[in-house]
Protein backbone atom coordinates (compact mmCIF):
# COMPACT_ATOMS: atom_id res chain seq x y z
CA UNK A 1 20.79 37.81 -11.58
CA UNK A 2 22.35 34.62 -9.90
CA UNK A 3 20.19 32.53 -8.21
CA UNK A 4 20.95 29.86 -5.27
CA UNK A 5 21.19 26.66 -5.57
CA UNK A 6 17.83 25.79 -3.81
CA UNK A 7 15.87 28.04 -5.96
CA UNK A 8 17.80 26.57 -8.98
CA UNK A 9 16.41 23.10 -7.80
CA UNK A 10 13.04 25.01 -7.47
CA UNK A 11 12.72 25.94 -10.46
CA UNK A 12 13.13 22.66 -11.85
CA UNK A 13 10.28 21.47 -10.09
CA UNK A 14 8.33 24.47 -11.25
CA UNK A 15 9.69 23.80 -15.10
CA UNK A 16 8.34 20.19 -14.94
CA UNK A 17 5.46 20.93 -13.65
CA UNK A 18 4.41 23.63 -16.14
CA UNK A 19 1.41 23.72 -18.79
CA UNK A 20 3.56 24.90 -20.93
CA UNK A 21 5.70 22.30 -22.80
CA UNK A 22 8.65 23.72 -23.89
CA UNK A 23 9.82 24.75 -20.24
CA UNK A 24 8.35 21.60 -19.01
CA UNK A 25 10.81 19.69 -22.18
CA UNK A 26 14.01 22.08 -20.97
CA UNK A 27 13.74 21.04 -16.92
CA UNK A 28 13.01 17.35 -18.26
CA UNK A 29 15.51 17.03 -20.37
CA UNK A 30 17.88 19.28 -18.01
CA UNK A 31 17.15 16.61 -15.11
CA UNK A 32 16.53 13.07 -16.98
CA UNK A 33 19.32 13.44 -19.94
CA UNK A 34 22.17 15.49 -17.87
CA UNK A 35 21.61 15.55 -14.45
CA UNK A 36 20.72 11.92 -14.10
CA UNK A 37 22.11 10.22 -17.26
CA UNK A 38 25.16 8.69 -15.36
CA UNK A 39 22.63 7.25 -12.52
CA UNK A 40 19.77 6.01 -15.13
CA UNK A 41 22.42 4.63 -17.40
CA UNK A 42 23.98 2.64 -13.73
CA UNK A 43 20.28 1.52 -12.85
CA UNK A 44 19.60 0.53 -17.10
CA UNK A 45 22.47 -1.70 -16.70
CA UNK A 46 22.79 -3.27 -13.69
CA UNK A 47 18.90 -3.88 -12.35
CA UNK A 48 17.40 -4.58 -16.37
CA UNK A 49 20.66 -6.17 -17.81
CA UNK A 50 20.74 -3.47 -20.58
CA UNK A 51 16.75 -4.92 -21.39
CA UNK A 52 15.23 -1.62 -21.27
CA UNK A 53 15.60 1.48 -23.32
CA UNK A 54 16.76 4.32 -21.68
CA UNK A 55 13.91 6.76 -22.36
CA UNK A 56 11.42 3.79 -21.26
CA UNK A 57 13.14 3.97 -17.93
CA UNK A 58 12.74 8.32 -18.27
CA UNK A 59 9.20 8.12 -19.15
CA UNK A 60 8.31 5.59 -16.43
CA UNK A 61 10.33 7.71 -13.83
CA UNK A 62 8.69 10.94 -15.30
CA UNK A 63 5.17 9.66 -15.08
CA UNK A 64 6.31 7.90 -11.36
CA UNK A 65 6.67 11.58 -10.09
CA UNK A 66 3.89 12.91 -11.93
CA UNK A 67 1.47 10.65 -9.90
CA UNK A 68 -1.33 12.12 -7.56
CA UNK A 69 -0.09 15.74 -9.11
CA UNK A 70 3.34 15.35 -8.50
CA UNK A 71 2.66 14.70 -4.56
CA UNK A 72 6.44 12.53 -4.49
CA UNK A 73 8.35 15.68 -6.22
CA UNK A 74 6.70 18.13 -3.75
CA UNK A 75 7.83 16.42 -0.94
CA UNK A 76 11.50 17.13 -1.70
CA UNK A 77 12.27 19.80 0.58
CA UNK A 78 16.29 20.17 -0.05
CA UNK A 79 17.22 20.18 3.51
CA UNK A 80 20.63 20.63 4.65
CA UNK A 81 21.43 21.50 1.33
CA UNK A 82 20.45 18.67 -0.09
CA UNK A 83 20.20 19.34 -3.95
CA UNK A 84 16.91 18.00 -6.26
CA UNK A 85 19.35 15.21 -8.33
CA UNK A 86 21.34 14.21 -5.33
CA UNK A 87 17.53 13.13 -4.13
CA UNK A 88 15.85 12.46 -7.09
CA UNK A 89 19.06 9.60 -7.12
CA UNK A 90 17.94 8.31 -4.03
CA UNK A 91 13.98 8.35 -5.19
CA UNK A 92 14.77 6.43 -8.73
CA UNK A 93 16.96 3.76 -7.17
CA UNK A 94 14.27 2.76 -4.42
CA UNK A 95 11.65 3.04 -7.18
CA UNK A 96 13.12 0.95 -9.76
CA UNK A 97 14.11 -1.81 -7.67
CA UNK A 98 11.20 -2.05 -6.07
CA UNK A 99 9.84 -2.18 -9.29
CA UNK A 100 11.91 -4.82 -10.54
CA UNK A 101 11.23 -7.06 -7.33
CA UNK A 102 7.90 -6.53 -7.53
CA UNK A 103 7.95 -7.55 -11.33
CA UNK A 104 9.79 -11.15 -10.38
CA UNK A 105 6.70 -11.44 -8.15
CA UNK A 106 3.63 -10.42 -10.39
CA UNK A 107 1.58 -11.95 -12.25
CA UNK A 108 0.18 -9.21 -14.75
CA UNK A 109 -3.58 -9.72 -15.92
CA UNK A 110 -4.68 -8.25 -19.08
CA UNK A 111 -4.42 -4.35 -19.23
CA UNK A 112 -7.00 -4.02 -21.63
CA UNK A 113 -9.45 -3.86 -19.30
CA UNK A 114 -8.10 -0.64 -18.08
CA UNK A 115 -8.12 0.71 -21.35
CA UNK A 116 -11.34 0.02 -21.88
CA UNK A 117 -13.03 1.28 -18.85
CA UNK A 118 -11.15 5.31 -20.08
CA UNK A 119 -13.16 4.71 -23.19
CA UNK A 120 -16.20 6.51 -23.87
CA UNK A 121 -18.81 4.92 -26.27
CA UNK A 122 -18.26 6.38 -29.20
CA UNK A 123 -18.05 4.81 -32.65
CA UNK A 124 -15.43 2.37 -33.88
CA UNK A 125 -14.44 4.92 -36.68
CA UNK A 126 -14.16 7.92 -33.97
CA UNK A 127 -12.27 5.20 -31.53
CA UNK A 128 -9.82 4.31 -34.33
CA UNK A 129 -8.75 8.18 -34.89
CA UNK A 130 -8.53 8.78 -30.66
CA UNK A 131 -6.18 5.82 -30.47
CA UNK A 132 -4.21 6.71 -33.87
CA UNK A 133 -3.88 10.47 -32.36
CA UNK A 134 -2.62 8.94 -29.12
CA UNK A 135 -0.32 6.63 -30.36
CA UNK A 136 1.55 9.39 -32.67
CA UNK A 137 1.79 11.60 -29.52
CA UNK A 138 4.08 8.85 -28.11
CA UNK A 139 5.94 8.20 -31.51
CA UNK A 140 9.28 9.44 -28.99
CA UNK A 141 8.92 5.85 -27.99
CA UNK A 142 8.52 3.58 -30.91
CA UNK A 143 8.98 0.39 -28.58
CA UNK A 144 5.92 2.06 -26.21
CA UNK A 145 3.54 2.26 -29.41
CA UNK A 146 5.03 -1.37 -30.51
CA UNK A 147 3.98 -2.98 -27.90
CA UNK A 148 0.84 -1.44 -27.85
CA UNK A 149 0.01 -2.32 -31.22
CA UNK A 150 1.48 -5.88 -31.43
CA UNK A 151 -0.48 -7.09 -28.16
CA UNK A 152 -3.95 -5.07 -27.58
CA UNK A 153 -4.34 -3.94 -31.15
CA UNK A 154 -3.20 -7.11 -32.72
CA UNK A 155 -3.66 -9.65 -29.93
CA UNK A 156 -0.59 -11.27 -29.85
CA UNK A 157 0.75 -13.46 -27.65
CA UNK A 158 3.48 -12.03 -25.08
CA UNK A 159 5.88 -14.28 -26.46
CA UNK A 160 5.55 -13.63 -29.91
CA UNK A 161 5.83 -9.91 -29.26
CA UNK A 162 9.14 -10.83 -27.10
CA UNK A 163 10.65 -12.11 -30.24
CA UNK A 164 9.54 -9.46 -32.57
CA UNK A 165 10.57 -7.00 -30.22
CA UNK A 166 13.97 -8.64 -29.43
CA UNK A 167 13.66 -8.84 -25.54
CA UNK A 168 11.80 -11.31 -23.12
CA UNK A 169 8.62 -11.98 -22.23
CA UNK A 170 9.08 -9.97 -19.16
CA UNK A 171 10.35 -6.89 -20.27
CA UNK A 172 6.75 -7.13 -22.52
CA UNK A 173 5.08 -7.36 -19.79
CA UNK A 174 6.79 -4.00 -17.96
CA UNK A 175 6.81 -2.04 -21.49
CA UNK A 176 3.44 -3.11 -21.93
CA UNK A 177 2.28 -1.48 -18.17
CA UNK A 178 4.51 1.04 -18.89
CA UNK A 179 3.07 2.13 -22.41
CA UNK A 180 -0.71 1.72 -21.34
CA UNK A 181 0.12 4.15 -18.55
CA UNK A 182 1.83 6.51 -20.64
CA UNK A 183 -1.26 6.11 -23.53
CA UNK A 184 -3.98 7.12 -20.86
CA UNK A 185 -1.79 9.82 -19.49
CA UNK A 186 -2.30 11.17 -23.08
CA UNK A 187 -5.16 10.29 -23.60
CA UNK A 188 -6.56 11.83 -21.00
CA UNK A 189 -4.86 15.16 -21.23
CA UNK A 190 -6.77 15.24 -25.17
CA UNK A 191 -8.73 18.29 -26.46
């Protein structure tokens, strides 16, 4: 049975949004790492200078969409024909250079705090095992549990993580945002 277009584009939004993972892994993969590789790989070079990993700029986009229960995917309405990448273009450009402005601009303060606050009181041996658990769930980005490691876990200084992570102080600071929303988001969704 063919399908149209529209409910192809449908059922990508229904795949990603799916409890289960392997469909919600096959529409991910099918949109991030085919039907948006060119346009991610365009935005990885000429906004971040090559700085960022391509899945970092994935996960952030994935978890940008996921927001509020996926309230920016649902308002794609493919209109005129409009297909879900040809939009989903227009949504990651906007999103990542806003991003990236707003990035020159900020300031960050500590993140930790945020952390924190998610953490129930429980004991330091019980705390150790939730964040070891967490932090292999993300082993798909080793620079994500790096950075998590070398400047909450460790207390490094930014700039000391910059060098041991190759890349500058900045692009810390945005990993660093990046993989403390992507730890909760796990976190969170634990047993």
């Amino acid at each position: 049975m063919e399908c149209t277009l529209r409910e192809f584009d449908q059922a990508l939004i229904r795949g990603l949004r799916s409890s289960d993972s392997s469909i919600r892994n096959q529409c991910a993969h099918r949109i991030f790492y085919e039907d948006l590789a060119l346009l991610l790989h365009q935005i990885q070079q000429s906004l971040f200078k090559g700085n960022i990993q391509y899945d970092e700029l994935v996960d952030e986009l994935y978890l940008y969409l996921a927001q509020n229960n996926w309230k920016i995917l649902d308002s794609f309405q493919g209109r005129n024909g409009a297909r879900l990448c040809t939009w989903l273009s227009h949504v990651a450009w906007h999103y990542f250079l806003y991003s990236h402005q707003r990035a020159d601009r900020i300031e960050y303060v500590d993140d930790l705090a945020v952390i924190e606050h998610r953490m129930p009181t429980i004991s330091v041996e019980e705390m150790r095992m939730d964040i070891e658990h967490t932090l292999q769930q993300m082993k798909d980005n080793e620079r994500y549990v790096a950075v998590i490691r070398l400047s909450i876990i460790e207390g490094r200084k930014s700039e000391d993580v910059a060098k041991l992570l190759n890349t500058s102080v900045q692009n810390v600071y945005n990993l660093k945002h990046r993989a403390i929303a992507k730890f909760l988001k796990l976190y969170d969704e634990r047993p």
